[in-house]
Each structure stands twice: as structure tokens, then as C-alpha cells.
N, C-alpha and C. Protein backbone atom coordinates (compact mmCIF):
# COMPACT_ATOMS: atom_id res chain seq x y z
N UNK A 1 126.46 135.22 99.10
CA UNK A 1 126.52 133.85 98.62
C UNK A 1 127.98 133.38 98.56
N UNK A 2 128.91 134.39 97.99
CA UNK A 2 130.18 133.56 98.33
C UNK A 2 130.71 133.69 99.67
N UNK A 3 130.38 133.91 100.44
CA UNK A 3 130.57 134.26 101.93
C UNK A 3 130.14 132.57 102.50
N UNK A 4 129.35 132.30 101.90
CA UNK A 4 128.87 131.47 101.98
C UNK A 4 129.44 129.80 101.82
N UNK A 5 130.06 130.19 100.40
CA UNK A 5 130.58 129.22 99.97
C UNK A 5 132.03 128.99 100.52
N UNK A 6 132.93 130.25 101.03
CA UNK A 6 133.88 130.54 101.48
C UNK A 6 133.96 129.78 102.83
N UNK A 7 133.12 129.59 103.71
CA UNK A 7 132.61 129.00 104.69
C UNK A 7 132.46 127.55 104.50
N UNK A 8 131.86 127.01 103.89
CA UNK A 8 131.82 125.39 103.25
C UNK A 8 133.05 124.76 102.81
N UNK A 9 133.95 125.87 102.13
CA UNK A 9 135.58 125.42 101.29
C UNK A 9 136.15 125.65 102.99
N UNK A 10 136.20 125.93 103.85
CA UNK A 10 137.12 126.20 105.33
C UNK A 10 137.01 125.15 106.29
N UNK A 11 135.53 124.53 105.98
CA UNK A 11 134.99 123.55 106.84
C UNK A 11 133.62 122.73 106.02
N UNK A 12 134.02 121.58 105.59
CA UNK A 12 133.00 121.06 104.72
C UNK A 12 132.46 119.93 105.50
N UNK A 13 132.56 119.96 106.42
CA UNK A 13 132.13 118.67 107.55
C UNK A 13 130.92 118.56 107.84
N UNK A 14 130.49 119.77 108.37
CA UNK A 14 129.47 119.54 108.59
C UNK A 14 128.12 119.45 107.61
N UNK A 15 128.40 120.39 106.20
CA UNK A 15 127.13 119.83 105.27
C UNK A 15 127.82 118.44 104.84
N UNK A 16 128.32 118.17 104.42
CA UNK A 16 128.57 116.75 104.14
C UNK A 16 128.38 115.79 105.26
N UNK A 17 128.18 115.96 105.77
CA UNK A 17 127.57 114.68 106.98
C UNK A 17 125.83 115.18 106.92
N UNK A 18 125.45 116.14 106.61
CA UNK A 18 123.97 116.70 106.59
C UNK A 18 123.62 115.61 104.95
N UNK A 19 124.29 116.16 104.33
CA UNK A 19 123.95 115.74 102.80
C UNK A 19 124.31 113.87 102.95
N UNK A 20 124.92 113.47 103.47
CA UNK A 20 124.77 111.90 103.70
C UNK A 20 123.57 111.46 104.58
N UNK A 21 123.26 111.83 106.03
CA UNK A 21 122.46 111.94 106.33
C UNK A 21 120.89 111.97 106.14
N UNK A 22 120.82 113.29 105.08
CA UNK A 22 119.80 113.24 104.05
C UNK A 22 119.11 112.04 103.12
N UNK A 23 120.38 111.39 102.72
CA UNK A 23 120.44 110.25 101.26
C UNK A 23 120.07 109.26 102.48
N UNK A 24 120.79 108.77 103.53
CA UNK A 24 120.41 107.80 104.01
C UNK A 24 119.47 107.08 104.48
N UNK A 25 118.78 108.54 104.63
CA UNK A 25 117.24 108.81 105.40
C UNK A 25 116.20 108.34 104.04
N UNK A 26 116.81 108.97 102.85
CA UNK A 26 115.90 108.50 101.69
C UNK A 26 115.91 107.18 101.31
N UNK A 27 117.23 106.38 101.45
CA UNK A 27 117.43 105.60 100.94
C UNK A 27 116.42 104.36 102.08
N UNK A 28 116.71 104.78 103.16
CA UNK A 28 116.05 103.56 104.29
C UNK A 28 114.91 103.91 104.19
N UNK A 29 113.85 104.56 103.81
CA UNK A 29 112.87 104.58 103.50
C UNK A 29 112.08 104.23 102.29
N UNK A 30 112.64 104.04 101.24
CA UNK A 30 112.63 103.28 100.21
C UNK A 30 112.83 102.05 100.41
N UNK A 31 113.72 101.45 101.07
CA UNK A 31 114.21 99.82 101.27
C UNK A 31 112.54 99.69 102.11
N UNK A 32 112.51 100.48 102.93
CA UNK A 32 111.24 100.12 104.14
C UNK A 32 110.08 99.62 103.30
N UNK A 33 109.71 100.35 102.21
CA UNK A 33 108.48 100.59 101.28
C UNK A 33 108.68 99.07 100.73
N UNK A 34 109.76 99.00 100.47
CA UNK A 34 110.09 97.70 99.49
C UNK A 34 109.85 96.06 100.16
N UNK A 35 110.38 96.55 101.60
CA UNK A 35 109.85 95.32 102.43
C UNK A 35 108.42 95.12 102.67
N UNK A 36 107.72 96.32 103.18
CA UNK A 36 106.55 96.05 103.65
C UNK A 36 105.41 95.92 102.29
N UNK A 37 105.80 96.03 100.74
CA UNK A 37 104.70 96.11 100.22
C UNK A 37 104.30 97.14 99.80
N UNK A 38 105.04 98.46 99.58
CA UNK A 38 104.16 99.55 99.83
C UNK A 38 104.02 100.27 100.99
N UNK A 39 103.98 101.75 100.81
CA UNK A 39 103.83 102.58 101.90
C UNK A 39 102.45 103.61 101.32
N UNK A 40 101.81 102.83 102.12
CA UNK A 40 100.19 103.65 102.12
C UNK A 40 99.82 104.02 103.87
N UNK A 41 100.53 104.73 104.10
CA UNK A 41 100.24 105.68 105.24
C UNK A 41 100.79 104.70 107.00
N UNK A 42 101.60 103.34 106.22
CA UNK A 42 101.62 102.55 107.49
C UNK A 42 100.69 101.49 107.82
N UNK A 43 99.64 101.39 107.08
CA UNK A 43 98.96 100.61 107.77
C UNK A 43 98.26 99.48 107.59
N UNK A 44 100.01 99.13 106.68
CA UNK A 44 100.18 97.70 105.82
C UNK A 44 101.13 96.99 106.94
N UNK A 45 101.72 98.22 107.65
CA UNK A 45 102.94 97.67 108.77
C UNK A 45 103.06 96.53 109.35
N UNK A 46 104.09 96.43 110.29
CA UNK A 46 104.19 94.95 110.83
C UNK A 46 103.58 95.26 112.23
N UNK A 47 103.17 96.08 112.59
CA UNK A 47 102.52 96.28 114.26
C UNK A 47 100.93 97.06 113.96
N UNK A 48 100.80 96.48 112.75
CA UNK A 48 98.95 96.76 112.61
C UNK A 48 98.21 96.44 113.45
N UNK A 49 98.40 94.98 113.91
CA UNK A 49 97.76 94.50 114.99
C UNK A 49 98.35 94.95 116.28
N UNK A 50 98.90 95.80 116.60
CA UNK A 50 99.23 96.28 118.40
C UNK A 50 98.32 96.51 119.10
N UNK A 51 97.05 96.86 118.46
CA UNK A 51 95.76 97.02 119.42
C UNK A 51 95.12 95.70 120.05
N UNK A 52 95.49 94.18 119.41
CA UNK A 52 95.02 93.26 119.38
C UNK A 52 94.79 92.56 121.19
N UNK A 53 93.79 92.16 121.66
CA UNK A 53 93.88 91.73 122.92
C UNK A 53 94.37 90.47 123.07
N UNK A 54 95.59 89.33 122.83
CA UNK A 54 96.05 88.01 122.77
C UNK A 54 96.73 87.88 123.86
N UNK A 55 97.12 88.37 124.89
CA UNK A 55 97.13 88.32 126.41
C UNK A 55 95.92 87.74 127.22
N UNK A 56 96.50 86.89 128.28
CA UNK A 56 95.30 87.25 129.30
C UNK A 56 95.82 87.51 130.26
N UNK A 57 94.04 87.84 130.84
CA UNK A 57 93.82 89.07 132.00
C UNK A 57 93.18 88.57 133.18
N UNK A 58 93.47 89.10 134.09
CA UNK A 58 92.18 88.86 135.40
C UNK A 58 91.17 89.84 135.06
């Protein structure tokens, strides 16, 4: 474990871009929830209707 930590104090770049990364990922997913209403599996989303046929066709 301090081998470990010895490694992180030499070069802290890379978990700290992991650990921002992380938060950011939480954080934009929360804002997401907040726009759409709720996050119940997606399928409150804004492309619910993508199956919809409003094109035409030959």
C-alpha cells in the first residue's frame, strides 16, 4: 500500500484526471435527470419517438 501511494506522490496525473473524470461523469448525469424530468430508465427521453414513421415513402 505505500508502494502504492509512493507512486501517486511521483506522478499524480493520472488519478487526478481519473478522479475529475469520475465527478464529471456524475455530475452530467444529474444535470441530464434534471432536464429531462427524471431518469426512469430513458424513456421519458427526447428521442422516445425515433421509431415514429413521419417521413414519406414510395
Amino acid at each position: 500500500m505505500r508502494e502504492l501511494f509512493d507512486i501517486i506522490r511521483a506522478n499524480p496525473w493520472p488519478f487526478g484526471a481519473g478522479l475529475f473524470v469520475v465527478l464529471l461523469m456524475i455530475i452530467a448525469e444529474n444535470f441530464g435527470r434534471g432536464i429531462q424530468g427524471g431518469g426512469d430508465g430513458g424513456s421519458s427521453g427526447d428521442l422516445s419517438d425515433a421509431g415514429g414513421c413521419d417521413g414519406g415513402g414510395d
